[in-house]
N, C-alpha and C. Protein backbone atom coordinates (compact mmCIF):
# COMPACT_ATOMS: atom_id res chain seq x y z
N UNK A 1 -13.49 -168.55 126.52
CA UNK A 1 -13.31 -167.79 125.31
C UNK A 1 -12.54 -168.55 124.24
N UNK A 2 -10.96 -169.41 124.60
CA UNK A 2 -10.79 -170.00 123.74
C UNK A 2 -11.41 -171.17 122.61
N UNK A 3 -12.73 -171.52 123.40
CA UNK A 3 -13.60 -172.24 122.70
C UNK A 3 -14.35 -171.99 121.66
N UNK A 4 -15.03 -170.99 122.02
CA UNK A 4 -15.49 -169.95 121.12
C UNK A 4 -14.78 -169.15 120.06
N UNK A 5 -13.52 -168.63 120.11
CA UNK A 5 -12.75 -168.68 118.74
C UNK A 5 -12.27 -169.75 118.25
N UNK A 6 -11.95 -171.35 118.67
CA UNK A 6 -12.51 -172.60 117.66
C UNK A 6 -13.25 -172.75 117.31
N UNK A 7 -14.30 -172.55 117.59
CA UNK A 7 -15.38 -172.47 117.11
C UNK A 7 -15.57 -171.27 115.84
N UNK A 8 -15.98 -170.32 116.02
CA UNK A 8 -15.68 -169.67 115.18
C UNK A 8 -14.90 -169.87 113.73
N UNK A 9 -13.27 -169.68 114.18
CA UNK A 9 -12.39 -170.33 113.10
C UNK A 9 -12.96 -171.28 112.40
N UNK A 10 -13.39 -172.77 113.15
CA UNK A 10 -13.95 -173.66 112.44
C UNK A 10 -15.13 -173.15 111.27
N UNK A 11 -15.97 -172.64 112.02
CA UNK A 11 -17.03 -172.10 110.97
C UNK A 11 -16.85 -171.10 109.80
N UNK A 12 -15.75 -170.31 109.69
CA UNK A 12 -15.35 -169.62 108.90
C UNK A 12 -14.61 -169.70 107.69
N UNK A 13 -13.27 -171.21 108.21
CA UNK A 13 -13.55 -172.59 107.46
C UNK A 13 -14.31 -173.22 106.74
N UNK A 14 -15.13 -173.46 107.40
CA UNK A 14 -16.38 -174.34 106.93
C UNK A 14 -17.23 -173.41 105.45
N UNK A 15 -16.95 -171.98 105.82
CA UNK A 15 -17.75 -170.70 105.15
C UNK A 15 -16.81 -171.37 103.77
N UNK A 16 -15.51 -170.83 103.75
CA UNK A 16 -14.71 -170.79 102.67
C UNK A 16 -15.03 -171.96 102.39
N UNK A 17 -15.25 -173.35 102.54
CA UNK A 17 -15.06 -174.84 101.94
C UNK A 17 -16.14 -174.71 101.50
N UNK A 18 -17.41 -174.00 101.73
CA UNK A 18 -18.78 -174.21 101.17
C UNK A 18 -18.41 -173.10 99.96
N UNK A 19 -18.30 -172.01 99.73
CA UNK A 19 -18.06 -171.05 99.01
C UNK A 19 -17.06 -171.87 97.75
N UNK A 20 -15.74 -172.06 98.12
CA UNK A 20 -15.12 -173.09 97.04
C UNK A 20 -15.71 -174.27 96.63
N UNK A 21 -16.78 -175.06 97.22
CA UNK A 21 -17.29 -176.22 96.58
C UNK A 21 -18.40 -175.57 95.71
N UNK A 22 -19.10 -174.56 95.85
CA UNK A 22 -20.33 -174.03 95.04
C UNK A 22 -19.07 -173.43 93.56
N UNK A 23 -18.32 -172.99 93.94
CA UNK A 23 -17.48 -172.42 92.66
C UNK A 23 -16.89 -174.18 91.20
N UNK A 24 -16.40 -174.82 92.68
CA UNK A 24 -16.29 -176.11 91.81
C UNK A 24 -17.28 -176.81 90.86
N UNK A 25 -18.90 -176.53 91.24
CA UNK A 25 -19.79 -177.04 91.05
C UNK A 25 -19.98 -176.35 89.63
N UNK A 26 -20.28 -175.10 89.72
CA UNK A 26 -20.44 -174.10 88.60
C UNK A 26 -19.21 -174.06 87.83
N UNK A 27 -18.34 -174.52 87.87
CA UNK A 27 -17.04 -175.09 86.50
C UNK A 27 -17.43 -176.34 85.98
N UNK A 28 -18.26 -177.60 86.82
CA UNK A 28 -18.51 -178.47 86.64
C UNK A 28 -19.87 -178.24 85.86
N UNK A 29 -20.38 -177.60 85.22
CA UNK A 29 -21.83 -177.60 84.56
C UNK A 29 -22.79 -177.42 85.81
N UNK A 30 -23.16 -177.60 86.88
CA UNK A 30 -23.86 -177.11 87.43
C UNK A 30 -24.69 -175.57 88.02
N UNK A 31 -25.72 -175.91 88.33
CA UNK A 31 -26.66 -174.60 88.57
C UNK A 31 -26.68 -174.72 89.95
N UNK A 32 -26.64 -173.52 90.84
CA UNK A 32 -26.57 -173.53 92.24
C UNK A 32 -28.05 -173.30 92.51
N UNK A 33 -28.99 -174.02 92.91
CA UNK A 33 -30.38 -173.75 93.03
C UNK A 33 -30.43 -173.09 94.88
N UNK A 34 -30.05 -173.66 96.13
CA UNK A 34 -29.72 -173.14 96.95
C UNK A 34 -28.00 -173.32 97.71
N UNK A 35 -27.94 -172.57 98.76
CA UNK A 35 -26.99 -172.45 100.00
C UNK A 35 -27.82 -172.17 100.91
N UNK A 36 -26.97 -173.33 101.77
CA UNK A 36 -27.57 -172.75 102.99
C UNK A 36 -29.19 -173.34 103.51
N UNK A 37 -29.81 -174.77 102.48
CA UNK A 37 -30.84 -174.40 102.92
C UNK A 37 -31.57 -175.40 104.11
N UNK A 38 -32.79 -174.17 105.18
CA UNK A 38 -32.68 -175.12 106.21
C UNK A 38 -34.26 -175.48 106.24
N UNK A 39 -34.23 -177.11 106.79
CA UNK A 39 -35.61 -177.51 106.93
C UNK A 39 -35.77 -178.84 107.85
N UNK A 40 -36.57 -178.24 108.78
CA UNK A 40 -36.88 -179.58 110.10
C UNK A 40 -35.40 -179.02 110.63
N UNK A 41 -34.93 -178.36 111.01
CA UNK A 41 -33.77 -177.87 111.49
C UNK A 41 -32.41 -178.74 111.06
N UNK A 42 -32.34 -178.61 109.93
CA UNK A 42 -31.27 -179.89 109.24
C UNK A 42 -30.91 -178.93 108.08
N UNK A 43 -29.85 -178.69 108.09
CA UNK A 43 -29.32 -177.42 106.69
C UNK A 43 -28.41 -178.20 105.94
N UNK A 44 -28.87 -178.23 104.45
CA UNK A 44 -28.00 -178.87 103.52
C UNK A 44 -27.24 -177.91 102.82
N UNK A 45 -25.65 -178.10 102.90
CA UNK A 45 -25.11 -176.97 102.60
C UNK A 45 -25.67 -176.25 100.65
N UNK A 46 -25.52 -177.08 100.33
CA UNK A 46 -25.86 -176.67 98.50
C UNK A 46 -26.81 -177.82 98.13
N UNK A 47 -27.34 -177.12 97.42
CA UNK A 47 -28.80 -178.09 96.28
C UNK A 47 -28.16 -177.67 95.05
N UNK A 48 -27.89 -178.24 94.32
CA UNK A 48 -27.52 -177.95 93.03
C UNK A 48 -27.83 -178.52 91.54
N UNK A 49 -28.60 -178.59 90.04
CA UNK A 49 -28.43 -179.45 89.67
C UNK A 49 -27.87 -179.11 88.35
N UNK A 50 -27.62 -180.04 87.24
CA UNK A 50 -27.15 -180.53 86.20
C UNK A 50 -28.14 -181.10 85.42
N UNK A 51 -28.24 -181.14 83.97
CA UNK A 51 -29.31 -181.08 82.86
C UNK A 51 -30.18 -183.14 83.44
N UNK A 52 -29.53 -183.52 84.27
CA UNK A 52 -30.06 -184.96 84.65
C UNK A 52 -30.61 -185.14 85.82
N UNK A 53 -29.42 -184.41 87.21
CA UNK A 53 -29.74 -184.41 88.56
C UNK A 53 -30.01 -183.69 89.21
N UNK A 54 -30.63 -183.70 90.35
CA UNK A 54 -30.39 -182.60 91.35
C UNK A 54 -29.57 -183.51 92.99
N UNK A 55 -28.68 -182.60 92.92
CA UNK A 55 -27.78 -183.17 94.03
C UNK A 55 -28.11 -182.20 95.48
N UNK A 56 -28.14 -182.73 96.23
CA UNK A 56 -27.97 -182.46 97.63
C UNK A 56 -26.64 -182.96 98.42
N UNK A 57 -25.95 -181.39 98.52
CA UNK A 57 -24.63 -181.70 98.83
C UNK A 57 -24.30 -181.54 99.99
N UNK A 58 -23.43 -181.96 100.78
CA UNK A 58 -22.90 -181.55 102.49
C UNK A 58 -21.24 -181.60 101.83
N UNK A 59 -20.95 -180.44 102.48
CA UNK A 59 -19.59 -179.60 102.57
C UNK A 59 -18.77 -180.31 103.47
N UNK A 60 -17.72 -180.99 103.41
CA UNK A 60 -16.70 -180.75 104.79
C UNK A 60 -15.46 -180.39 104.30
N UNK A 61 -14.90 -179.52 105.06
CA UNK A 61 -14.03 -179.03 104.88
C UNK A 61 -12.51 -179.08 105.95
N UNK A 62 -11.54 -179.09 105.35
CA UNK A 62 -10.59 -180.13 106.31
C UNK A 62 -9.26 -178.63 105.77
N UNK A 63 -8.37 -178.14 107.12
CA UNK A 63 -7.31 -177.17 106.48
C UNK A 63 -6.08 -178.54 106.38
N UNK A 64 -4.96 -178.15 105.46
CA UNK A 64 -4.14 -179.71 105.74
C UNK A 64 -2.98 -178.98 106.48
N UNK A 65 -2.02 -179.35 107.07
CA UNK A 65 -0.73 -179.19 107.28
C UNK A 65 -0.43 -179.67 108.42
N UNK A 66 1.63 -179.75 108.78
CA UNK A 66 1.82 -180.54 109.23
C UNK A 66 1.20 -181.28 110.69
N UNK A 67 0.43 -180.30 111.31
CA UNK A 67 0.31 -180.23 112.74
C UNK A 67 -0.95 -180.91 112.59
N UNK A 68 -1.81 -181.00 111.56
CA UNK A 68 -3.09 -181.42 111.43
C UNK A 68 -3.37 -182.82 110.73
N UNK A 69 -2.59 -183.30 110.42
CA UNK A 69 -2.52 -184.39 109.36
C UNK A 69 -3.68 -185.51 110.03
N UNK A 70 -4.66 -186.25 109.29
CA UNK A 70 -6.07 -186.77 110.12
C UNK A 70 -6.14 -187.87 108.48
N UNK A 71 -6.05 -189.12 109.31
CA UNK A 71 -5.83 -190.52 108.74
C UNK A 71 -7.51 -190.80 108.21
N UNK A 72 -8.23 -190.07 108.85
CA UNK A 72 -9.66 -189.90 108.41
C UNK A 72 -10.25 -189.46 106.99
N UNK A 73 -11.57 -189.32 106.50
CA UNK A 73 -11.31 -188.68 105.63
C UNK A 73 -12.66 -187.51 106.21
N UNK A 74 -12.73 -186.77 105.48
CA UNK A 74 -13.63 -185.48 106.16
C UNK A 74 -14.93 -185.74 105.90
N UNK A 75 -15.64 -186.79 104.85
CA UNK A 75 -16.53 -187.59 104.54
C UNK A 75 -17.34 -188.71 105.57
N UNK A 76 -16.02 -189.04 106.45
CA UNK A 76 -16.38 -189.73 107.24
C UNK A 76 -17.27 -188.96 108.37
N UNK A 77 -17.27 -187.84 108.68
CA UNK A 77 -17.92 -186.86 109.64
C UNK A 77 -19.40 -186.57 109.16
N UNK A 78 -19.84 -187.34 108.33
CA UNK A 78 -21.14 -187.28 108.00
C UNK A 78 -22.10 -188.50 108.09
N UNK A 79 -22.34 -188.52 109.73
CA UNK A 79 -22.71 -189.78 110.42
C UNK A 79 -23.94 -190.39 109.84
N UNK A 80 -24.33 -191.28 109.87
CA UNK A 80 -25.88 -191.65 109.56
C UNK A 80 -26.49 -190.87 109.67
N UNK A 81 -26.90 -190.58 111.29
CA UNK A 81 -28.21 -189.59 111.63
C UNK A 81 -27.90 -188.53 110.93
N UNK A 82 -26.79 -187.80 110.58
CA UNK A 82 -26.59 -186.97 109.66
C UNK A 82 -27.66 -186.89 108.10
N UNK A 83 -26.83 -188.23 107.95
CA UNK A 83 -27.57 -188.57 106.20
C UNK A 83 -29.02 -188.66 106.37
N UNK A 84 -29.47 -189.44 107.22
CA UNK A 84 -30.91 -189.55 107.88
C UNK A 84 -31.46 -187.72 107.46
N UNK A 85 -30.99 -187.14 108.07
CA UNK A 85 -31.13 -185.78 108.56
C UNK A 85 -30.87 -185.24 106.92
N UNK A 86 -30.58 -185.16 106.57
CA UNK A 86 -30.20 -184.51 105.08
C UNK A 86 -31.58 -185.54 104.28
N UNK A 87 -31.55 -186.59 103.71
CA UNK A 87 -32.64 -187.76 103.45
C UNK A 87 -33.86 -186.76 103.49
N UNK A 88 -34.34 -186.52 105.07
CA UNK A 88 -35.44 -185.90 105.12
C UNK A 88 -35.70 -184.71 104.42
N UNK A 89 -34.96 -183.52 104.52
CA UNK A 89 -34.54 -182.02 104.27
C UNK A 89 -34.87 -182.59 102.43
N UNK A 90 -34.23 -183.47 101.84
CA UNK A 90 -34.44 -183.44 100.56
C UNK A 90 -35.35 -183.27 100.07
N UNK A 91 -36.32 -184.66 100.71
CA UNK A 91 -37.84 -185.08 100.62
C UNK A 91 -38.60 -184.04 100.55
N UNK A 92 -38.23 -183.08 101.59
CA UNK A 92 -39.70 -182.18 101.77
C UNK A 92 -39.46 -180.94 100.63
N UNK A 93 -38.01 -180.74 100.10
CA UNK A 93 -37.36 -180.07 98.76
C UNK A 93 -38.04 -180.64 97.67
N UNK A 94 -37.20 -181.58 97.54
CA UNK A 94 -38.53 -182.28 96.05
C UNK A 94 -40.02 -181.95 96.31
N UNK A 95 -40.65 -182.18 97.75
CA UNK A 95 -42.00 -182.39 97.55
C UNK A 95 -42.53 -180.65 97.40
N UNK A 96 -41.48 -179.82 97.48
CA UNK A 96 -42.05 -178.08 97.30
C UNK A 96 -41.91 -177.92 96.15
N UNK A 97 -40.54 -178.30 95.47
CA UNK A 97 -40.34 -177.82 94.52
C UNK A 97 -40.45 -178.22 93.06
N UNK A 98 -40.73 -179.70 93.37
CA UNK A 98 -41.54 -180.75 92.04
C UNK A 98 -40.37 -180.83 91.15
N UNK A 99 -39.44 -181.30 91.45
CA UNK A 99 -37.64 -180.95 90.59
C UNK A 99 -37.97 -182.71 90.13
N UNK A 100 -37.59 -183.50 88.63
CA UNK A 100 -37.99 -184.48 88.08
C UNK A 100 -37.01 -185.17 87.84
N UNK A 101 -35.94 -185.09 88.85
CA UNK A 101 -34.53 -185.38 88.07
C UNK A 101 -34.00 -186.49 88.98
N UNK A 102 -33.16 -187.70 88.78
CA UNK A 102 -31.96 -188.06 89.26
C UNK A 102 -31.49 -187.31 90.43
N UNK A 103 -31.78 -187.96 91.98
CA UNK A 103 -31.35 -187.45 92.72
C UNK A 103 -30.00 -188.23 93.30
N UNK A 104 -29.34 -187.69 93.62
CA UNK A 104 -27.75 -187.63 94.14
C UNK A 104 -27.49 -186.84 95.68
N UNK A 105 -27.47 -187.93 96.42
CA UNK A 105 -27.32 -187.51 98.07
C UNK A 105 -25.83 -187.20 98.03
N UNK A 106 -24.53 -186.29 97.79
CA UNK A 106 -23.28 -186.36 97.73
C UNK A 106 -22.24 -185.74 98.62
N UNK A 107 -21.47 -185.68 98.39
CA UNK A 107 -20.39 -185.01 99.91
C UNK A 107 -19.14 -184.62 98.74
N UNK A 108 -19.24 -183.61 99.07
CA UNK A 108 -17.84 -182.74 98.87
C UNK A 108 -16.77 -182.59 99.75
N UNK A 109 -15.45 -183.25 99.28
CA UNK A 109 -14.37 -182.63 100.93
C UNK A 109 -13.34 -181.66 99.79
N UNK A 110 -13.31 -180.08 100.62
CA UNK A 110 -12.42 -179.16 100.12
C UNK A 110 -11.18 -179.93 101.68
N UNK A 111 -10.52 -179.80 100.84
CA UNK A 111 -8.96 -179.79 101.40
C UNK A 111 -7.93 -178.09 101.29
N UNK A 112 -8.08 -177.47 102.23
CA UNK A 112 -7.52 -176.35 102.39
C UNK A 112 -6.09 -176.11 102.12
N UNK A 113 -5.03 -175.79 101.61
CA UNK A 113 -3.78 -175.10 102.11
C UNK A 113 -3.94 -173.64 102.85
N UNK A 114 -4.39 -173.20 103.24
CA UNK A 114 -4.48 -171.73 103.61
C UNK A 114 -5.85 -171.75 103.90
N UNK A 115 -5.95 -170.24 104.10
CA UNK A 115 -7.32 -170.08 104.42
C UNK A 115 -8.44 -169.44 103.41
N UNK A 116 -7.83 -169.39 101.84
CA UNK A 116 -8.86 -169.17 100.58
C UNK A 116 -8.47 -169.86 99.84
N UNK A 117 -7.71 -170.70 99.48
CA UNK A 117 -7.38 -172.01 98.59
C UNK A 117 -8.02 -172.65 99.19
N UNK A 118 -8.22 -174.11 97.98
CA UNK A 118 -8.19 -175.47 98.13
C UNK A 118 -7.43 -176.12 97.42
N UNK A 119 -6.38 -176.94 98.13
CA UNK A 119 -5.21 -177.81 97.73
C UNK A 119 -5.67 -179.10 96.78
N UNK A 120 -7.30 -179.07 97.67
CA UNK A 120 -7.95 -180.39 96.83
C UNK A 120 -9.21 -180.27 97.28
N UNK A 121 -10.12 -180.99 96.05
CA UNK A 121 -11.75 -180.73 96.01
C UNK A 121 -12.04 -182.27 95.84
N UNK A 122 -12.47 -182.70 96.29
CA UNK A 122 -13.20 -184.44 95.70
C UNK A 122 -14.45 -184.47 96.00
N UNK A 123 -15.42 -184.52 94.98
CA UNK A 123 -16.77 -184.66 94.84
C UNK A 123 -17.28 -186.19 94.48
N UNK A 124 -17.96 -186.55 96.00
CA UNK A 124 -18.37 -187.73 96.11
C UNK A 124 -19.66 -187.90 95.83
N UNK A 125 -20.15 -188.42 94.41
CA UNK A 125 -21.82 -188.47 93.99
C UNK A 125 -21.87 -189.60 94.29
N UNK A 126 -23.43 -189.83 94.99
CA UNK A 126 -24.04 -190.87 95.73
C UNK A 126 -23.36 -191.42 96.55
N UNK A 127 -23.20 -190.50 97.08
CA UNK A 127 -21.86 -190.96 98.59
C UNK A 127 -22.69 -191.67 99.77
N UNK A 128 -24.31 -191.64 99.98
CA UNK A 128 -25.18 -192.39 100.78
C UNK A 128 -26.46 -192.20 100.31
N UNK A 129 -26.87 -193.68 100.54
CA UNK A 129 -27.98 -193.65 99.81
C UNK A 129 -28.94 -195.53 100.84
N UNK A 130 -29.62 -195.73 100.50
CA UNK A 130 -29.98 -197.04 101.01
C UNK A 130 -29.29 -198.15 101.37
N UNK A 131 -28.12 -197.83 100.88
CA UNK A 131 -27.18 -198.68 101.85
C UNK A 131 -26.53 -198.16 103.19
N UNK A 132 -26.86 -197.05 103.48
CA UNK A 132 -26.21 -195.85 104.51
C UNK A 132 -27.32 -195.67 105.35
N UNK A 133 -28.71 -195.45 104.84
CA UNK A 133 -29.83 -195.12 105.27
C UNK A 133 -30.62 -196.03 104.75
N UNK A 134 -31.56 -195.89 105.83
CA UNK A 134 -32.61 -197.06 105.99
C UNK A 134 -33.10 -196.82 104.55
N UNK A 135 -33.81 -198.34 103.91
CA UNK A 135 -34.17 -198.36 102.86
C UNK A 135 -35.62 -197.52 102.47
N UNK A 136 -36.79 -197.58 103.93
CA UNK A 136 -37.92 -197.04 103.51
C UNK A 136 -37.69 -195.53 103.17
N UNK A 137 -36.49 -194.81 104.44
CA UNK A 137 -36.55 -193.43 104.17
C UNK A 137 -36.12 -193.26 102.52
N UNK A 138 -35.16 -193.62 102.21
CA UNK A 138 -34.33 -193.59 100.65
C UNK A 138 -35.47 -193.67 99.47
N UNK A 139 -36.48 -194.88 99.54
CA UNK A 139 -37.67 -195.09 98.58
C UNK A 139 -38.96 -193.67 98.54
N UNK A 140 -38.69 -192.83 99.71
CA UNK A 140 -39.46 -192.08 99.70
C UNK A 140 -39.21 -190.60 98.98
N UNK A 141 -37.96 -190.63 98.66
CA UNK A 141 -37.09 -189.32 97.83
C UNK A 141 -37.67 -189.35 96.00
């Protein structure tokens, strides 16, 4: 059982860091086109774009304090096969939705104090791209 309410917690976390990065986005000039969306079983937390791009974003979300302090950054938890995995999910987005814009593979890390703040937001555009992921998948976006 204790696993399962880490679990949980974590994801509820994860809820609020996605919820505060879509709010950041929409102060930032952006349009929230989806949340949440899933394809080939690979869910990109937000699609969002701006009068140039459309970004495909992954959320991580990190709570800070003293007991937790992580020399990492929460960016780093978005492994290749990850990006691989997001890469694809884009592809088959553009290829439904015919969007003509500047695409931006990016990573958001909310930094928590609590559990409905964020202490800190850093929005990483073109955070992986053909240097992260193989070059053929990247040419095909």
């Amino acid at each position: 059982m204790k696993i399962l309410n880490v679990l949980t917690r974590q994801r509820k976390i994860g809820n609020v860091g996605e919820r505060l990065a879509a709010k950041y986005l929409k102060r930032a000039g952006y349009k929230i086109l989806e949340k949440n969306y899933v394809s080939f079983q690979t869910e990109i937390d937000i699609i969002a774009e701006n009068k140039t791009t459309i970004a495909f974003i992954e959320v991580k979300t990190r709570t800070v304090g003293k007991e937790n302090l992580r020399e990492t950054r929460p960016a780093s938890a978005v492994t290749p096969s990850k990006q691989r995995k997001i890469i694809s999910a884009a592809k088959y987005y553009l290829g439904t939705y015919k969007k003509e814009k500047r695409v931006s593979l990016d990573i958001i890390e909310v930094y928590m104090s609590d559990c409905r703040r964020a202490s800190k937001i850093t929005h990483i555009e073109n955070a992986f791209n053909r240097n992260t992921a193989s070059e053929r998948e990247f040419k095909r976006i």
